[in-house]
N, C-alpha and C. Protein backbone atom coordinates (compact mmCIF):
# COMPACT_ATOMS: atom_id res chain seq x y z
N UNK A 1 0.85 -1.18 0.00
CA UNK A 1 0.00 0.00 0.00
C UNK A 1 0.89 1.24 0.00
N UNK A 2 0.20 2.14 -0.25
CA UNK A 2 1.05 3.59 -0.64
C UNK A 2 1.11 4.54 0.20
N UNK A 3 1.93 5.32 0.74
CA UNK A 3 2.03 6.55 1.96
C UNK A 3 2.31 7.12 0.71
N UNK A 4 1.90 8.19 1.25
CA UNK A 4 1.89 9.98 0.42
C UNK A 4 1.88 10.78 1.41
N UNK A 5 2.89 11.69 1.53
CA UNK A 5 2.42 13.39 2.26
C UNK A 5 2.48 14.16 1.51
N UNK A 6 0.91 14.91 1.68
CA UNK A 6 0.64 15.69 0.62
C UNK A 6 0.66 17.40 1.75
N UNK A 7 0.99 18.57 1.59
CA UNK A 7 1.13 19.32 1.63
C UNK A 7 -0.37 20.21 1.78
N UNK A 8 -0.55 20.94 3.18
CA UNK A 8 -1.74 21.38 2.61
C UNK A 8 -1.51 22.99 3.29
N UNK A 9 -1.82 24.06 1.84
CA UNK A 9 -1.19 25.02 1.79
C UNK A 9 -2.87 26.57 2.07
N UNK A 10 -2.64 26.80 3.44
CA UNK A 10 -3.60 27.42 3.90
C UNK A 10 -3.81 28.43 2.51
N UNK A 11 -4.92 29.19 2.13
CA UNK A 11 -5.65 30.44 1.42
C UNK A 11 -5.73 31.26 2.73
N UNK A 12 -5.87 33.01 1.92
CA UNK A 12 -6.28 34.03 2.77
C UNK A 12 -7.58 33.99 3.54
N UNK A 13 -8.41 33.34 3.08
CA UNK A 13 -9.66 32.90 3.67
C UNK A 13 -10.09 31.66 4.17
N UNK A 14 -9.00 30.76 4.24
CA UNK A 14 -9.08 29.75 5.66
C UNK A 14 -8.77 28.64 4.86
N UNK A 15 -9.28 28.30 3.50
CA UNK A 15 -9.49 27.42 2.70
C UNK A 15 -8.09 26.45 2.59
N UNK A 16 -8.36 25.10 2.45
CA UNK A 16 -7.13 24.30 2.65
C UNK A 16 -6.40 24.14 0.96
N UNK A 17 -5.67 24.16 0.41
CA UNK A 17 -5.23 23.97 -1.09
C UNK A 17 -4.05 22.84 -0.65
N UNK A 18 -4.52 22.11 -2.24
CA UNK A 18 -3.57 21.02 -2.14
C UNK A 18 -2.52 21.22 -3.29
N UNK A 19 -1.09 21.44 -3.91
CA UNK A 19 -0.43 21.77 -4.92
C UNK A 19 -0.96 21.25 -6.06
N UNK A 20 -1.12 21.31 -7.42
CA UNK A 20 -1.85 20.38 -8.26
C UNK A 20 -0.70 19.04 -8.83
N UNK A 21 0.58 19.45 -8.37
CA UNK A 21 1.72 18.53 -8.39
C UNK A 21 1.49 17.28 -7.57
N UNK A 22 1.29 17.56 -6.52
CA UNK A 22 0.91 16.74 -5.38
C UNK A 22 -0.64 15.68 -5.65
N UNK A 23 -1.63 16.28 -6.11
CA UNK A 23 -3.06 15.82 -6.76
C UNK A 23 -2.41 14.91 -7.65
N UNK A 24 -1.60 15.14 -8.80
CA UNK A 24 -1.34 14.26 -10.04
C UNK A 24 -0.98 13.31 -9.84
N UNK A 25 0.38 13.41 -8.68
CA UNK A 25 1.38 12.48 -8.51
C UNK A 25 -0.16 11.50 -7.33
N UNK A 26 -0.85 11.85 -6.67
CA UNK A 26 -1.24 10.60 -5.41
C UNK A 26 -2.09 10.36 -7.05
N UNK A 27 -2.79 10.59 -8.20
CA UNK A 27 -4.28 10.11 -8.66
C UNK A 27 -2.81 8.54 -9.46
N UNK A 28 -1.54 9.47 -10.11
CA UNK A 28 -0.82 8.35 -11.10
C UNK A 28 -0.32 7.13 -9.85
N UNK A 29 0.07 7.13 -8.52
CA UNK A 29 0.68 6.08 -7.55
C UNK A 29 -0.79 5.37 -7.19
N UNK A 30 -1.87 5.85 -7.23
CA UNK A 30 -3.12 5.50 -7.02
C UNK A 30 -3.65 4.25 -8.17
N UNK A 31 -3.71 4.73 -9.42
CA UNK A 31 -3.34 3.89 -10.27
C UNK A 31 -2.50 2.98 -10.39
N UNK A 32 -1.21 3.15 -10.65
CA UNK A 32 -0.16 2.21 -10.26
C UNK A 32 -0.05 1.07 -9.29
N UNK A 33 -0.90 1.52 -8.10
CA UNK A 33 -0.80 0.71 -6.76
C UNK A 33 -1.80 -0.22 -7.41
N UNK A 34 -3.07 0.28 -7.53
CA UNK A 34 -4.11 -0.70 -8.07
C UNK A 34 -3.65 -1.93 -8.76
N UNK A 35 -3.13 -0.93 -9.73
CA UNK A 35 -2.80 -2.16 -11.19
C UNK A 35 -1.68 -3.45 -10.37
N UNK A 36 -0.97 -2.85 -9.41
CA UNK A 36 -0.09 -4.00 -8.84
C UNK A 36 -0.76 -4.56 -8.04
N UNK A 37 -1.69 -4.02 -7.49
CA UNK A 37 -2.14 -4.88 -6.43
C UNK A 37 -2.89 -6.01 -7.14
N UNK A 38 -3.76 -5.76 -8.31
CA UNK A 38 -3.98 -6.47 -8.97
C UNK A 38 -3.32 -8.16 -9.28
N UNK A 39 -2.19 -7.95 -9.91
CA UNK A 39 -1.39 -8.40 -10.66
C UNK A 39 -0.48 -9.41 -9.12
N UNK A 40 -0.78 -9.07 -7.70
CA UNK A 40 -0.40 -10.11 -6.94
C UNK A 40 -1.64 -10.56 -6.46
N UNK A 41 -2.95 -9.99 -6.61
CA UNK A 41 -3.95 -11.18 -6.12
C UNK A 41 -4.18 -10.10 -4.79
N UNK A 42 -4.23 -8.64 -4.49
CA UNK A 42 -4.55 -7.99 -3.35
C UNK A 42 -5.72 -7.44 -3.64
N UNK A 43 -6.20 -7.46 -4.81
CA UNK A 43 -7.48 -7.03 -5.01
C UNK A 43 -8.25 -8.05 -5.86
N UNK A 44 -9.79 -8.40 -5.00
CA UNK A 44 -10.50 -9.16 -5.43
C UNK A 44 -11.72 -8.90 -6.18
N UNK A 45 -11.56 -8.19 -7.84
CA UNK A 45 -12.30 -7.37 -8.18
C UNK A 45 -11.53 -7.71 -9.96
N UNK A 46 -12.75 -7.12 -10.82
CA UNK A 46 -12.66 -7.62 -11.98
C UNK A 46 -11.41 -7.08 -13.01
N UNK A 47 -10.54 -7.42 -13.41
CA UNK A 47 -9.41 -7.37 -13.60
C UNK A 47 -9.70 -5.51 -14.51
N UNK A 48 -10.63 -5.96 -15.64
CA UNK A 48 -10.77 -5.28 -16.60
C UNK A 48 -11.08 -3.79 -16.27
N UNK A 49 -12.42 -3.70 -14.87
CA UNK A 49 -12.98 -3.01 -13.69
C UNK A 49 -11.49 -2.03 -12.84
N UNK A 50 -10.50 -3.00 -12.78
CA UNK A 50 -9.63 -2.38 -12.13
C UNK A 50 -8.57 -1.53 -13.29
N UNK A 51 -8.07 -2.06 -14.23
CA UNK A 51 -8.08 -1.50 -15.23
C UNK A 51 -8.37 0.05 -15.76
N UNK A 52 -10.16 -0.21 -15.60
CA UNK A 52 -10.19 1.02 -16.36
C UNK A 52 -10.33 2.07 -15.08
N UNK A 53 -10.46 2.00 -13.88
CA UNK A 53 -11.00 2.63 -12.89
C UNK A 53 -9.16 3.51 -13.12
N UNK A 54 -8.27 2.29 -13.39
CA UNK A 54 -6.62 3.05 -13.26
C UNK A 54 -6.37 4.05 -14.67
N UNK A 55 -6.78 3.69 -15.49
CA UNK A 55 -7.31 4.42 -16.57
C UNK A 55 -8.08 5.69 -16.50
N UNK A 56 -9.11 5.78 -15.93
CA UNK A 56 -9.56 7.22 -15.61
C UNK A 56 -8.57 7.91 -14.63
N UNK A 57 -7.97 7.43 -13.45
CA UNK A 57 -7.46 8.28 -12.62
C UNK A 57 -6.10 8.83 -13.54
N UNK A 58 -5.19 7.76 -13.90
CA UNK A 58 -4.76 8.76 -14.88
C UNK A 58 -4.90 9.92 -15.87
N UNK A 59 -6.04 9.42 -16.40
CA UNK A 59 -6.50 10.44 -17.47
C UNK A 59 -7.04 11.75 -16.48
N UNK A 60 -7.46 12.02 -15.87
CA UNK A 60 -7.81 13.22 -14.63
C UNK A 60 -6.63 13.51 -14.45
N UNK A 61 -5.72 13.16 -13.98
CA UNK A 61 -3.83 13.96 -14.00
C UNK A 61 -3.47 14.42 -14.97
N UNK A 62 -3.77 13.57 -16.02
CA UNK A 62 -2.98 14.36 -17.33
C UNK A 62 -4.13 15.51 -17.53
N UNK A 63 -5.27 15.58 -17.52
CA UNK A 63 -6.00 16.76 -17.45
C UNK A 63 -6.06 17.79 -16.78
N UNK A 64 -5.92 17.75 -15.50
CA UNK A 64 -5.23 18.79 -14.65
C UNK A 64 -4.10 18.90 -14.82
N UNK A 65 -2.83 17.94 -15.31
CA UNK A 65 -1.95 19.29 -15.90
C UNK A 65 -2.13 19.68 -16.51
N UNK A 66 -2.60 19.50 -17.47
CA UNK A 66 -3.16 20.17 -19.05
C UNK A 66 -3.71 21.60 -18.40
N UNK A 67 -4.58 21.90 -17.86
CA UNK A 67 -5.09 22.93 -17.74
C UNK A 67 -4.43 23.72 -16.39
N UNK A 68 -3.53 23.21 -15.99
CA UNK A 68 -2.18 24.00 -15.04
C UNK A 68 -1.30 24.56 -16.33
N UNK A 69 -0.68 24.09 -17.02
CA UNK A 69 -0.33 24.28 -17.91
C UNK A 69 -0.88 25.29 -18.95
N UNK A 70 -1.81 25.60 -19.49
CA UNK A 70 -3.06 26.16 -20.00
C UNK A 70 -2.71 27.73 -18.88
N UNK A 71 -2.81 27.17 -17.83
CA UNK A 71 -3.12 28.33 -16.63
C UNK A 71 -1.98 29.45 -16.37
N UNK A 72 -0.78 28.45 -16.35
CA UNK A 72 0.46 28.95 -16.02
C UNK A 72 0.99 29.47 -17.59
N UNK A 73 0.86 29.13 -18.79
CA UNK A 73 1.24 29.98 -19.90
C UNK A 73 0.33 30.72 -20.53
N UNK A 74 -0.56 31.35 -19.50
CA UNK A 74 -1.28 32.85 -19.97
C UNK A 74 -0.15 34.40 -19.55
N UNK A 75 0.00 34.63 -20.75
CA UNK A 75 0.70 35.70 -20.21
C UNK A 75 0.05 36.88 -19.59
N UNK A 76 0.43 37.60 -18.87
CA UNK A 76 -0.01 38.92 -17.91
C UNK A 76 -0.12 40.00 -18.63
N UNK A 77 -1.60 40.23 -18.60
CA UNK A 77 -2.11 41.31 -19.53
C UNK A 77 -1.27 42.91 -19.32
């Protein structure tokens, strides 16, 4: 199983923020873990099911960088 410390970076108004570096990296080890856990018999669940569930969480990382990316090369009016 996977440890992560993720960073949680107070707002001016109380609000907790998580880095979007930090989001990508737990959704891709999240995936990863699955797919291995899989592959020794730690998860008792439909191979294909586990699969694509690791499949979306990836695809949500590469989309939030995409649009960090997107975010961070707007230049300043």
């Amino acid at each position: 199983m996977i440890q992560v410390s993720i960073p949680l970076i107070p707002a001016d108004d109380g609000t907790l923020l998580i880095p979007a570096d930090h989001v990508t990296t737990l959704l891709r080890r999240l995936a990863v873990d699955w797919t291995e856990s899989m592959g020794i018999g730690d998860i008792h669940a439909d191979e294909r099911t586990v699969r694509d569930l690791s499949g979306v969480l990836t695809e949500v990382a590469d989309q939030i960088d995409v649009e960090c990316i997107a975010f961070a090369s707007v230049p300043d009016p």
